[in-house]
C-alpha atoms as a PDB file:
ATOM      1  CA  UNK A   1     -30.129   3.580 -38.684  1.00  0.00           C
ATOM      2  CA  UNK A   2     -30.657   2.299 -35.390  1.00  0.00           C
ATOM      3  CA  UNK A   3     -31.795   2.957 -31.696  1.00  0.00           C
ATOM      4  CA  UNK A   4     -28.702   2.464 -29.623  1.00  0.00           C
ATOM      5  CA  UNK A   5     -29.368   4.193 -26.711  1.00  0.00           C
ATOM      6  CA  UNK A   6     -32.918   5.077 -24.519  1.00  0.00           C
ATOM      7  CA  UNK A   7     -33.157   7.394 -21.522  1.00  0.00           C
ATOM      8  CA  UNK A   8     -36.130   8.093 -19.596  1.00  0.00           C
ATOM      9  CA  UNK A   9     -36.510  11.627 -18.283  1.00  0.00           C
ATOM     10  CA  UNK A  10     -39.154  12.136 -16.120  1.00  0.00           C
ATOM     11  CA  UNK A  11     -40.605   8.611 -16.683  1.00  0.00           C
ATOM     12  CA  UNK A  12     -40.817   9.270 -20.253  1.00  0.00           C
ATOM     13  CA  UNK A  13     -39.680   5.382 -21.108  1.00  0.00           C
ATOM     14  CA  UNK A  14     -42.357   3.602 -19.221  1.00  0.00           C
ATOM     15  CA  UNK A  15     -45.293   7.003 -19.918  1.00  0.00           C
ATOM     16  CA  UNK A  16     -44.553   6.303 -23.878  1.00  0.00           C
ATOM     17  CA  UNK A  17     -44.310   2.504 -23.633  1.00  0.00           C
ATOM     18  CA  UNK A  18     -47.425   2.312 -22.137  1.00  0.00           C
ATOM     19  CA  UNK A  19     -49.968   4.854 -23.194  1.00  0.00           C
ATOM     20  CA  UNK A  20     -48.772   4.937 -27.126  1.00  0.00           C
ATOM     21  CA  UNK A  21     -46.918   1.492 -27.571  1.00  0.00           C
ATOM     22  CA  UNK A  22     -48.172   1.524 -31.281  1.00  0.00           C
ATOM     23  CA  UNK A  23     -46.657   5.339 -31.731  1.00  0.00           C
ATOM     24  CA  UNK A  24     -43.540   3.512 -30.042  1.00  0.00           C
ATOM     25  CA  UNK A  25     -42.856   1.071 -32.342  1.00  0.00           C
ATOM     26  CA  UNK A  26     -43.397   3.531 -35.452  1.00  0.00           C
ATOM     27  CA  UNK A  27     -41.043   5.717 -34.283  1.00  0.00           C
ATOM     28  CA  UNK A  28     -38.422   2.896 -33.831  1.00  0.00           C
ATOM     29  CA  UNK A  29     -39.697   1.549 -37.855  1.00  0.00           C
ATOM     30  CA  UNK A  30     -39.021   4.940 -38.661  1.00  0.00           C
ATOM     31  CA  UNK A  31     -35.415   5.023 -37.231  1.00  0.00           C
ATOM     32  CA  UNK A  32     -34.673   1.689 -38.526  1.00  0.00           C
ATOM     33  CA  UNK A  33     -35.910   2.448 -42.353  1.00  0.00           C
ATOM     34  CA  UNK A  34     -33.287   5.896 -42.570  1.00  0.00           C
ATOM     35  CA  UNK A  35     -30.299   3.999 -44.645  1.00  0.00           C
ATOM     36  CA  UNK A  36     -27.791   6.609 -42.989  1.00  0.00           C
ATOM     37  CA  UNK A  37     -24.980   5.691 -45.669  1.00  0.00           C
ATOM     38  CA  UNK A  38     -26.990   7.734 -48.224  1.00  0.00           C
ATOM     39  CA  UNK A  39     -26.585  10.618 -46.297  1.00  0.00           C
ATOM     40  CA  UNK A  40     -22.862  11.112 -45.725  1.00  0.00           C
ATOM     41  CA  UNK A  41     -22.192  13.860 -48.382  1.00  0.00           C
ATOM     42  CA  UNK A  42     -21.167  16.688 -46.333  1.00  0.00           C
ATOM     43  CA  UNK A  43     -17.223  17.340 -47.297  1.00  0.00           C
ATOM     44  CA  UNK A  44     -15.945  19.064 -44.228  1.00  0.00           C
ATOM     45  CA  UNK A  45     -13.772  22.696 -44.730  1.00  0.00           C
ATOM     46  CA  UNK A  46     -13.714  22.224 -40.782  1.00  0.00           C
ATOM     47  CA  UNK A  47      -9.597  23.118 -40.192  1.00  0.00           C
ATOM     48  CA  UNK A  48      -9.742  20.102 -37.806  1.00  0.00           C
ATOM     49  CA  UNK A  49     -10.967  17.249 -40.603  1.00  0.00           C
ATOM     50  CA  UNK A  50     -10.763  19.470 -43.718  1.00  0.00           C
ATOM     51  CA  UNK A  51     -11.609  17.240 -46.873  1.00  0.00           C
ATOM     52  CA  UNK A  52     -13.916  14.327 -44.881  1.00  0.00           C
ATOM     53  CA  UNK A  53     -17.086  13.137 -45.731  1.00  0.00           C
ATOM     54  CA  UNK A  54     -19.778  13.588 -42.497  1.00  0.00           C
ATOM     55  CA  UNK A  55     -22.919  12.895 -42.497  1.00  0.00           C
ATOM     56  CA  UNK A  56     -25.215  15.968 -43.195  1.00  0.00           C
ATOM     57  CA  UNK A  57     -27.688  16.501 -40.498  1.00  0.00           C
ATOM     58  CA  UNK A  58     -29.998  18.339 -42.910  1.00  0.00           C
ATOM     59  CA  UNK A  59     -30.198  15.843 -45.434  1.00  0.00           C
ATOM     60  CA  UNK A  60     -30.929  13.308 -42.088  1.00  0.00           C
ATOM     61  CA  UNK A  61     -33.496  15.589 -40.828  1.00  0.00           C
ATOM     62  CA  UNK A  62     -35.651  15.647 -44.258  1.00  0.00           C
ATOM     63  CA  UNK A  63     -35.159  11.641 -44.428  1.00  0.00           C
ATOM     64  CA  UNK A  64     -36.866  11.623 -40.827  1.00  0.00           C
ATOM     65  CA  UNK A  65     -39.584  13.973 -42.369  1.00  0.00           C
ATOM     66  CA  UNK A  66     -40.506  11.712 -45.242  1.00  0.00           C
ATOM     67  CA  UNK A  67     -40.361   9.030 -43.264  1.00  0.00           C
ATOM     68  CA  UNK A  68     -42.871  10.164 -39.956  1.00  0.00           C
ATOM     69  CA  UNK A  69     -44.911  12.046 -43.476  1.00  0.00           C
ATOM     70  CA  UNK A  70     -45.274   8.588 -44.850  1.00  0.00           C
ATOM     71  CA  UNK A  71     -46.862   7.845 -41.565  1.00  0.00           C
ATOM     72  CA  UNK A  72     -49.083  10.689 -41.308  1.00  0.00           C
ATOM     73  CA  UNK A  73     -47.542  12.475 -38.769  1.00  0.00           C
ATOM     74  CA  UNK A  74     -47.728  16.238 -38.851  1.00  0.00           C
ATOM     75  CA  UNK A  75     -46.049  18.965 -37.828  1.00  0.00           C
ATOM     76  CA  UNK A  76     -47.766  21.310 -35.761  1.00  0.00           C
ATOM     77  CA  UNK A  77     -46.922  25.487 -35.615  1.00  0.00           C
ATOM     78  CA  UNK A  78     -48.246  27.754 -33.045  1.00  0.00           C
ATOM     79  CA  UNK A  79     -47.736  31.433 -33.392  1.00  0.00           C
ATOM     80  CA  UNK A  80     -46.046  33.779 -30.984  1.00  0.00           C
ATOM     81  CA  UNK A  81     -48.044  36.854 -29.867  1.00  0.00           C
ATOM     82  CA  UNK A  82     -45.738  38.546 -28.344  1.00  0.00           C
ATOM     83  CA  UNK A  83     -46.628  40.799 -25.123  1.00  0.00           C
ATOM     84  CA  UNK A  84     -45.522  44.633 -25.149  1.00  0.00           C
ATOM     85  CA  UNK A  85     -47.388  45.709 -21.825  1.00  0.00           C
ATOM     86  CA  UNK A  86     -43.421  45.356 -19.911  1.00  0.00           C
ATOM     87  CA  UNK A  87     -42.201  47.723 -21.766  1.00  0.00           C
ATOM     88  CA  UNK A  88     -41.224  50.560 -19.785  1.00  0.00           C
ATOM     89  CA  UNK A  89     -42.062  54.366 -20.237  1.00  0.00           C
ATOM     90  CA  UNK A  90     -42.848  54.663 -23.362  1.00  0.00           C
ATOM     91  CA  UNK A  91     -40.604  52.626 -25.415  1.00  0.00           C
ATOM     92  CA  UNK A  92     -41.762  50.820 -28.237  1.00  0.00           C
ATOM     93  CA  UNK A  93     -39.536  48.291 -30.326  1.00  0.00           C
ATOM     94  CA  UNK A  94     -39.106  49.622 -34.129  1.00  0.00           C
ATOM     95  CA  UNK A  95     -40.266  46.196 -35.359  1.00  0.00           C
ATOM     96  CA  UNK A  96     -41.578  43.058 -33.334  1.00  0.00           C
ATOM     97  CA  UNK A  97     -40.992  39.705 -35.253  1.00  0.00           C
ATOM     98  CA  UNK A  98     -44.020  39.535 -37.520  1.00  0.00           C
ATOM     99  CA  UNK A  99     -44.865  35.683 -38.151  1.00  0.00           C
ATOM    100  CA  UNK A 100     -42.912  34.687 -35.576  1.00  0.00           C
ATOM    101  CA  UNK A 101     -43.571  30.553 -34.118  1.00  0.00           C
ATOM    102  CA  UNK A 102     -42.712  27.431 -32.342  1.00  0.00           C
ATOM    103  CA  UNK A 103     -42.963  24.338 -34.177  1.00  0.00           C
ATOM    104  CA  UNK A 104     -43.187  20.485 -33.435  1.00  0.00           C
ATOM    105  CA  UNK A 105     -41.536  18.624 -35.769  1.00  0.00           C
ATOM    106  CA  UNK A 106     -43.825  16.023 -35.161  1.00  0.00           C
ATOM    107  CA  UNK A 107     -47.241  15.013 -33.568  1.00  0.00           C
ATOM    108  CA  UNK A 108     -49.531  11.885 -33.417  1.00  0.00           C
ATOM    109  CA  UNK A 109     -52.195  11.544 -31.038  1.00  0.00           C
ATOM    110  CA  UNK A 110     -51.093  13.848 -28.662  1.00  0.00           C
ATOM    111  CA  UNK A 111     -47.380  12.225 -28.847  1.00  0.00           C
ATOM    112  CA  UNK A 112     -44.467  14.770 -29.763  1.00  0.00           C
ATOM    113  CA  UNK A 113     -41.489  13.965 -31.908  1.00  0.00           C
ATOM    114  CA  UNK A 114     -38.509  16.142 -32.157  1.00  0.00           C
ATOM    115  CA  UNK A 115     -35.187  14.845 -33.861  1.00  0.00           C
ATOM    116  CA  UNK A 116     -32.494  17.496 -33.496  1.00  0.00           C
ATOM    117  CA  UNK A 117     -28.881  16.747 -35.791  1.00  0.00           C
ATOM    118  CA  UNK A 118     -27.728  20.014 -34.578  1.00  0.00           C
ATOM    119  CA  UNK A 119     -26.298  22.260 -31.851  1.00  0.00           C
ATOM    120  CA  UNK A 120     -26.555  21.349 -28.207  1.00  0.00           C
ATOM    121  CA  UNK A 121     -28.629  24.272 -26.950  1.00  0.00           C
ATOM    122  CA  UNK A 122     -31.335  23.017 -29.423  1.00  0.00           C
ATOM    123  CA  UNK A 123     -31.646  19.920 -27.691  1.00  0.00           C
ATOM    124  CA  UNK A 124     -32.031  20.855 -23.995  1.00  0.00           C
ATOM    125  CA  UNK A 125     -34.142  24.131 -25.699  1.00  0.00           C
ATOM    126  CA  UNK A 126     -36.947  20.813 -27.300  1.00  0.00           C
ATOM    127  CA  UNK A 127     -36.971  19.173 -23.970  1.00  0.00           C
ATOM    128  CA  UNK A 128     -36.875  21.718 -21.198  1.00  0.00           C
ATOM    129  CA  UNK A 129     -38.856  23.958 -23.298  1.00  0.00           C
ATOM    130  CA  UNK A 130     -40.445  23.668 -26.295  1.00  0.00           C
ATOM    131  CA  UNK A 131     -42.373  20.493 -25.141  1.00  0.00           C
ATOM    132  CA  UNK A 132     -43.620  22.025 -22.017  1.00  0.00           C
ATOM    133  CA  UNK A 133     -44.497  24.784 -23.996  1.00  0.00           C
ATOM    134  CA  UNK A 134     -47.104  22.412 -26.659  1.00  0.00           C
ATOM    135  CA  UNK A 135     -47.712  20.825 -23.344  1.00  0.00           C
ATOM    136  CA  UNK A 136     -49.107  23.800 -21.882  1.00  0.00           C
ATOM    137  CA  UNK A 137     -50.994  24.731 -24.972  1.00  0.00           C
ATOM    138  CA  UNK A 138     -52.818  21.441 -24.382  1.00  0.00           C
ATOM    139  CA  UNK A 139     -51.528  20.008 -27.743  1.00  0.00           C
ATOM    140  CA  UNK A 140     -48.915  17.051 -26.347  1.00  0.00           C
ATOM    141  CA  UNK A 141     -49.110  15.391 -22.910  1.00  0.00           C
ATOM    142  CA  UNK A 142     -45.405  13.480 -23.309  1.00  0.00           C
ATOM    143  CA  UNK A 143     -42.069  13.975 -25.780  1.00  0.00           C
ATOM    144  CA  UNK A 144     -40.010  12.033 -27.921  1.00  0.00           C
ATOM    145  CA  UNK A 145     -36.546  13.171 -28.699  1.00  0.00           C
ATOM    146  CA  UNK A 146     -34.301  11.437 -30.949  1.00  0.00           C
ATOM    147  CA  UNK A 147     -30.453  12.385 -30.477  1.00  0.00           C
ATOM    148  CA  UNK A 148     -27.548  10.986 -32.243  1.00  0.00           C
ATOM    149  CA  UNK A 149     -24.977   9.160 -30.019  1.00  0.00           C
ATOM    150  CA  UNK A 150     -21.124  10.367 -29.974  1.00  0.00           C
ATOM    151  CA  UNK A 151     -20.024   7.776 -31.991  1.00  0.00           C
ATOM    152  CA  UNK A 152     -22.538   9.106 -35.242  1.00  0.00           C
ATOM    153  CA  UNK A 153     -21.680  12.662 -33.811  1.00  0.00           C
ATOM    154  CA  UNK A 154     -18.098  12.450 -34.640  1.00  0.00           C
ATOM    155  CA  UNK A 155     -19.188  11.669 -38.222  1.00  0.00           C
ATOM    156  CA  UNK A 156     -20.978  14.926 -38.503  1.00  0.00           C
ATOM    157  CA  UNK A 157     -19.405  18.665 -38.385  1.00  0.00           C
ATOM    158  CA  UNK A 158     -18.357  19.860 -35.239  1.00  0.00           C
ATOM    159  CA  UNK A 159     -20.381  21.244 -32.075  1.00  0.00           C
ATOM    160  CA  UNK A 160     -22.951  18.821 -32.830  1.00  0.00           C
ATOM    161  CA  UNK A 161     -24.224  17.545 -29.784  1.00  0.00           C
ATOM    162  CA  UNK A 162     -24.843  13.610 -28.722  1.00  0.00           C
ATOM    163  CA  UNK A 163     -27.596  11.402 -26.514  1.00  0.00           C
ATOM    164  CA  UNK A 164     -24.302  10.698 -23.738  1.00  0.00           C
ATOM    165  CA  UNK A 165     -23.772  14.682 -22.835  1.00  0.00           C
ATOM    166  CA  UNK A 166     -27.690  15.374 -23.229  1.00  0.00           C
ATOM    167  CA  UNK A 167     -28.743  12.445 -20.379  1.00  0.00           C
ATOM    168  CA  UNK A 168     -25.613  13.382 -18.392  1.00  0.00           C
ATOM    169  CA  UNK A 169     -26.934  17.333 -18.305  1.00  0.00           C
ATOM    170  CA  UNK A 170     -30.743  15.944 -17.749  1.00  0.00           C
ATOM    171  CA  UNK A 171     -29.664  13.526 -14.849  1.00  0.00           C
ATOM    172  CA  UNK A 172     -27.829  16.459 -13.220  1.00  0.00           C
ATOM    173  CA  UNK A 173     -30.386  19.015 -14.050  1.00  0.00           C
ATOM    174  CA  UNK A 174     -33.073  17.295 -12.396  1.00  0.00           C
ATOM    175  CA  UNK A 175     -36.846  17.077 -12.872  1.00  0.00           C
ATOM    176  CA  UNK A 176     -38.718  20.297 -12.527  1.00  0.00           C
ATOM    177  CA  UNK A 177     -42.404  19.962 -11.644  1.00  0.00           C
ATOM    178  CA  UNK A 178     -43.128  21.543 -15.219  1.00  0.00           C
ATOM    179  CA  UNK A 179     -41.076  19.194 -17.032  1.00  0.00           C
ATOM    180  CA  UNK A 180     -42.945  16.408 -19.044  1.00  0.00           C
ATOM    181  CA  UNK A 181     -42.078  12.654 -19.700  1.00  0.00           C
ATOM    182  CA  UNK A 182     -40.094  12.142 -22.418  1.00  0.00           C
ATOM    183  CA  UNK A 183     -38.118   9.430 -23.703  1.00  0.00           C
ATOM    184  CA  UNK A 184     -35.006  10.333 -25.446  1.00  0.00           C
ATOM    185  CA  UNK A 185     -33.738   7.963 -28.061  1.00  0.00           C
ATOM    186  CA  UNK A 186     -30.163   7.904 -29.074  1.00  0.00           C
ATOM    187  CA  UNK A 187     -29.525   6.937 -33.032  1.00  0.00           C
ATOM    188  CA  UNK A 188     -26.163   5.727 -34.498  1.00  0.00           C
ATOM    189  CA  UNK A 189     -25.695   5.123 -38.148  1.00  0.00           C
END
């Protein structure tokens, strides 16, 4: 695979580049190294392209995890304690989620990795939220997340979102003062 596209959100671009330069360049070994051809063995029942081969974004996203594993990268779970003192009168759920967490697919030295094949709302979810989030828990200080761009998304089953819409939404959005840097890096095959 390849980088084809980089957007700096909140000065994520030049915040990466120059505190973790080394983690940089990994990151871009690791995108180059993922022979994307290997991984088009989804055959679409989609009405719209019914018979196709796309590339499978769960196959993808276990090539990315050998790959950053290789590199000793880690992922990195916090659990969710969950607060019950809003509840009012004297309701009480049946069951709160036991186990329940928030994950980082990746970490390194305080970077943050998170490479999301999937639905849109999972991508703005890992930037505007998740990495403040590990931010806030004093585990990452800035975010890496690595998109595909349309033209790989159209080779994968529908509603998966691309790097183009993402930055568009983030440049409109605006920075919030809790947002961190992070540099999001658009793949293609």
């Amino acid at each position: 695979m390849k980088v084809a596209a980089l957007y700096s959100f909140n000065q994520g671009s030049e915040i990466v580049g120059s505190r973790y330069p080394h983690l940089l360049n990994e990151v871009q070994e690791i995108v180059s190294v993922i022979d994307a051809g290997k991984y088009k063995s989804k055959r679409s029942k989609e009405k719209t392209m019914k018979g196709a081969m796309l590339y499978s974004p769960i196959r993808l996203n276990k090539a990315y995890k050998r790959e950053f594993k290789k590199r000793k990268w880690v992922s990195r779970r916090v659990v969710c304690k969950y607060d019950t003192t809003f509840y009012v009168d004297d309701y009480r759920p049946t069951e709160l989620r036991k186990g329940a967490f928030r994950e980082m697919d990746f970490l390194k030295e305080r970077l943050g990795v998170e490479v999301q094949f999937g639905k849109y709302a999972f991508m703005v979810y890992n930037v505007s939220a998740k990495m403040t989030i590990f931010h806030n828990l004093d585990i990452i200080d800035v975010g890496i997340e690595i998109v595909p761009v349309k033209a790989l998304a159209n080779e994968m089953s529908s509603g998966v979102s691309y790097f183009e819409q993402f930055v568009w939404d983030l440049k409109i959005r605006g920075v919030s003062n809790i947002d961190i840097p992070v540099l999001i890096m658009g793949v293609d095959k």
